[in-house]
C-alpha atoms as a PDB file:
ATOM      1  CA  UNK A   1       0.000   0.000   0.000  1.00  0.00           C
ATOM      2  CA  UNK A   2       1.495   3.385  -0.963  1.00  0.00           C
ATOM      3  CA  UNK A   3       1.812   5.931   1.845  1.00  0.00           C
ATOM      4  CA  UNK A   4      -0.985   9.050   1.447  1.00  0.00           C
ATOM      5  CA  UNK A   5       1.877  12.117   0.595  1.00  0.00           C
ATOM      6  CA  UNK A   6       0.072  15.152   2.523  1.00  0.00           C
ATOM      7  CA  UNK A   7       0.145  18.095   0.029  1.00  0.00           C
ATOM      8  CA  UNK A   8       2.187  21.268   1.063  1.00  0.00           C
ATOM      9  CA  UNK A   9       2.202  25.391   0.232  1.00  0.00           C
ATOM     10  CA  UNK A  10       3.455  24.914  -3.141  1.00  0.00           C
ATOM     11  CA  UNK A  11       0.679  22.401  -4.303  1.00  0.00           C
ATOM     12  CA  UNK A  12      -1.659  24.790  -3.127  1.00  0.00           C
ATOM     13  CA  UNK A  13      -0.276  27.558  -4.912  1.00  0.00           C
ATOM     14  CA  UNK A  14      -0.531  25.286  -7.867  1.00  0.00           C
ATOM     15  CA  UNK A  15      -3.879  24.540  -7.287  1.00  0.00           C
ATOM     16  CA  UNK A  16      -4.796  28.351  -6.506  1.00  0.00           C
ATOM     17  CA  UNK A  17      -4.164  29.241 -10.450  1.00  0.00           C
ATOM     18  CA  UNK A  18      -7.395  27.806 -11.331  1.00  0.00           C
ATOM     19  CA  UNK A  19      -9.652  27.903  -8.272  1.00  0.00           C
ATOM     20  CA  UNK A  20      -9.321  30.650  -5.455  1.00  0.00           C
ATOM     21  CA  UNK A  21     -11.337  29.605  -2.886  1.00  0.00           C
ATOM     22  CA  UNK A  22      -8.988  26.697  -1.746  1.00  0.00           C
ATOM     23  CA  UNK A  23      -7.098  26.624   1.543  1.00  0.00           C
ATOM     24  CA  UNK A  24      -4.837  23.569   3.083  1.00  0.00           C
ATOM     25  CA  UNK A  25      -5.940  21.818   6.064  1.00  0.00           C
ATOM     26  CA  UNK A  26      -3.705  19.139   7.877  1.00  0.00           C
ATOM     27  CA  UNK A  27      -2.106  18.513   4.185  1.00  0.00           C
ATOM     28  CA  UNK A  28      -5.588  18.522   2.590  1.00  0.00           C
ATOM     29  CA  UNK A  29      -5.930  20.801  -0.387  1.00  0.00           C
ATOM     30  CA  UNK A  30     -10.069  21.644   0.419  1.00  0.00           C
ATOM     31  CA  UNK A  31     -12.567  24.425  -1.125  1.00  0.00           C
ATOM     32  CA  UNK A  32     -13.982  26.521   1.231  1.00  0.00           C
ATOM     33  CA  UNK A  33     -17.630  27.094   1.019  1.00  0.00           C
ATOM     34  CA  UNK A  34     -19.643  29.419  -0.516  1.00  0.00           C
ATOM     35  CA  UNK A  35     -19.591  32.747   1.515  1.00  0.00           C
ATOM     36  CA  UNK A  36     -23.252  34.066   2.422  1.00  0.00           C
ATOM     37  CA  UNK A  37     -24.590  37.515   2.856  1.00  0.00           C
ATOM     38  CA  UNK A  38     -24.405  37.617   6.820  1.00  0.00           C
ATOM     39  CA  UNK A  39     -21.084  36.113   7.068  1.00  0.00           C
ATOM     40  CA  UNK A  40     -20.228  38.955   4.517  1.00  0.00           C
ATOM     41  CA  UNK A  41     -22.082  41.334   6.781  1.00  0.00           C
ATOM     42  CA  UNK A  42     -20.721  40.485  10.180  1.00  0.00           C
ATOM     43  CA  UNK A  43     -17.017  40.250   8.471  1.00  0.00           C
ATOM     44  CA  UNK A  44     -17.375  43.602   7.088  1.00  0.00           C
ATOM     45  CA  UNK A  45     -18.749  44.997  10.441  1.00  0.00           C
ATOM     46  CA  UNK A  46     -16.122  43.564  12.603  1.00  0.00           C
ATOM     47  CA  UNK A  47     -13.371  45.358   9.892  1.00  0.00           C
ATOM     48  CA  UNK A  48     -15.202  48.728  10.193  1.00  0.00           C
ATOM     49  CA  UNK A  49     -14.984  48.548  14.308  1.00  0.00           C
ATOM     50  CA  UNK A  50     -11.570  47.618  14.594  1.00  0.00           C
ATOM     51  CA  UNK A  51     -10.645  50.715  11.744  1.00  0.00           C
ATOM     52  CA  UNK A  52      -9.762  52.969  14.798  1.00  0.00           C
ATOM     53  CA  UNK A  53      -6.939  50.840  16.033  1.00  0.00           C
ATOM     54  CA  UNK A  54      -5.895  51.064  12.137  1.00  0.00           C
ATOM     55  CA  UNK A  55      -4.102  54.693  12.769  1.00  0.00           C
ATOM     56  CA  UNK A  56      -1.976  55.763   9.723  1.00  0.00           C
ATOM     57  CA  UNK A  57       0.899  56.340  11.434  1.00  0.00           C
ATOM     58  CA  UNK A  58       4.305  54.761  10.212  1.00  0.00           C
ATOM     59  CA  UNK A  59       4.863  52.145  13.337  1.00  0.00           C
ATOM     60  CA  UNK A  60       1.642  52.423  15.600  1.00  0.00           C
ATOM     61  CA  UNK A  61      -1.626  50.830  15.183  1.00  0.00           C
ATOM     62  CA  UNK A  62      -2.682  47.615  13.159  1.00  0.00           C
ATOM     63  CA  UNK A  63      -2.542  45.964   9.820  1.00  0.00           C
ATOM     64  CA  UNK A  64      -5.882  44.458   8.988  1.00  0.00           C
ATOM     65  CA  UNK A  65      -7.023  42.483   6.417  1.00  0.00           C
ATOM     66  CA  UNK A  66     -10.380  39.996   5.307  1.00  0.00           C
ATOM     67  CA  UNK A  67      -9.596  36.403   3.594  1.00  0.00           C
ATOM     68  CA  UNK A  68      -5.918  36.225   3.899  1.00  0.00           C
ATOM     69  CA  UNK A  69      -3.940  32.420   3.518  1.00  0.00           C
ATOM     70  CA  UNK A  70      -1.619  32.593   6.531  1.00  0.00           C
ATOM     71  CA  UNK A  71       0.905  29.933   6.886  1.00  0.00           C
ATOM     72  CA  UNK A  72       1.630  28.268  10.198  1.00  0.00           C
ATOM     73  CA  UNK A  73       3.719  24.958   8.449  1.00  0.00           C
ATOM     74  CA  UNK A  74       4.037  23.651   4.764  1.00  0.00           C
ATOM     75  CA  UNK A  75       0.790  21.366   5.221  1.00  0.00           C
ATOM     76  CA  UNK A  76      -1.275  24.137   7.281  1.00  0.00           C
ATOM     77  CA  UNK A  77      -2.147  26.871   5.298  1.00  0.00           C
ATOM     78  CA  UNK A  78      -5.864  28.582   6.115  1.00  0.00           C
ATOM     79  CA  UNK A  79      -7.604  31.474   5.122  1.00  0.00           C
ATOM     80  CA  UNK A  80      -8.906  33.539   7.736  1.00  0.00           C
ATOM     81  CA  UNK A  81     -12.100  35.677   7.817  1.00  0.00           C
ATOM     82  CA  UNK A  82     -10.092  38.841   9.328  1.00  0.00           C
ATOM     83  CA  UNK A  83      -6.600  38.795  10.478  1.00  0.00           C
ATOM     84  CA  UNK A  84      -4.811  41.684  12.183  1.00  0.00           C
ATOM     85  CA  UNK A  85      -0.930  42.319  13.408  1.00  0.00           C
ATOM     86  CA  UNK A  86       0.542  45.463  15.428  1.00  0.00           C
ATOM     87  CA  UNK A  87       2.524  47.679  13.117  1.00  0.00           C
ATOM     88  CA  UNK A  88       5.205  47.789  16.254  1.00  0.00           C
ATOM     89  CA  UNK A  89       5.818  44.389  15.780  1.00  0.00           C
ATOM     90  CA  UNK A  90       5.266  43.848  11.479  1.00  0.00           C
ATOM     91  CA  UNK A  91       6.487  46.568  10.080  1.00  0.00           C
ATOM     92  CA  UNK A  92       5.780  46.616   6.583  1.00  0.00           C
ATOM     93  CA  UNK A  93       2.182  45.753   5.360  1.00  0.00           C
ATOM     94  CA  UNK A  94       2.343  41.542   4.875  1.00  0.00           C
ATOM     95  CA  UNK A  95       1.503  40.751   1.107  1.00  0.00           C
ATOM     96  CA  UNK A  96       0.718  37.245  -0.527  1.00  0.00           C
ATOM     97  CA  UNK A  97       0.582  34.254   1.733  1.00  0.00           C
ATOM     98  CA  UNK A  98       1.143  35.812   4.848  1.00  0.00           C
ATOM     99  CA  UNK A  99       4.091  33.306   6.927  1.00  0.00           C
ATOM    100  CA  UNK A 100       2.660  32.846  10.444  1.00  0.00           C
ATOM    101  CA  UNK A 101       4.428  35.547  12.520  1.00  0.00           C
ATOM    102  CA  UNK A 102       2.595  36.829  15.616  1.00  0.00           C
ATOM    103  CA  UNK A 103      -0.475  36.206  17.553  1.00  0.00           C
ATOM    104  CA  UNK A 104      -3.736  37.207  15.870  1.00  0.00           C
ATOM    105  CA  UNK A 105      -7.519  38.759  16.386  1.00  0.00           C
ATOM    106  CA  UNK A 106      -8.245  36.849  19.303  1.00  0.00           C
ATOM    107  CA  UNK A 107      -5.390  39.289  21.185  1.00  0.00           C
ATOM    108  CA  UNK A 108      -6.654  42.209  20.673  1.00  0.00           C
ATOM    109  CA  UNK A 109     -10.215  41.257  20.964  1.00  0.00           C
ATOM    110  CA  UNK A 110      -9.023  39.877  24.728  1.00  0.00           C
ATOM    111  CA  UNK A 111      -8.198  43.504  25.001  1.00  0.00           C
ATOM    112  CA  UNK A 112     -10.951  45.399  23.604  1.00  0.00           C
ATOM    113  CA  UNK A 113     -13.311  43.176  25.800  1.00  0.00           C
ATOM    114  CA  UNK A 114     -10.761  43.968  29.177  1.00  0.00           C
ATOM    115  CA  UNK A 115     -10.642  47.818  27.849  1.00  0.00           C
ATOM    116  CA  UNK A 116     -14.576  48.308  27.636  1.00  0.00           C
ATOM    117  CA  UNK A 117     -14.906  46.245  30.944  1.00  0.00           C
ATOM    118  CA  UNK A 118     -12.911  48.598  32.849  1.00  0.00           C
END
């Protein structure tokens, strides 16, 4: 019996030529499903509340962006609804398939909540 090869970034890149809407889970090249209007709705909400932490400044605030690929290892590669990094810590805005390099959303949402709480 031949041994199941688990597919990596550069077979999805590959793959990503003729259909976008492909990420790779656990070395599984899958098509994510059809986006609907209040997914789209509460995505584009969520973006529009966290503009203020966006600040235009050269090395304060965040990069954010909706349905980026970020790679954690060559067989992990998922697109997220909305991911965000401080400026302080990525300098220059990520591009592409984004390499995994700091903690995401779930961060500064901890904080948000903490900040409105007290």
């Amino acid at each position: 019996m031949e041994a199941h090869k688990l597919k990596n970034i550069d077979d999805l890149i590959e793959a990503l030529k003729t259909d976008d809407r492909l990420e790779l889970i656990n070395g599984e090249i899958v098509r994510r499903p059809m986006a609907r209007f209040e997914h789209g709705q509460v995505q584009g909400n969520l973006r529009e509340e966290l503009g203020a932490l966006r600040r235009k400044g050269n090395h304060s605030g965040w990069w954010f962006a909706t349905e980026v690929s970020v790679k954690y290892s060559e067989h992990q590669v998922p697109c997220h609804d909305i991911v965000g990094w401080r400026k302080e810590r990525v300098q220059q805005k990520p591009s592409g398939v984004v390499e995994f390099i700091t903690l995401f959303l779930k961060i500064l949402i901890r904080h948000k909540h903490q900040e409105l709480a007290g």
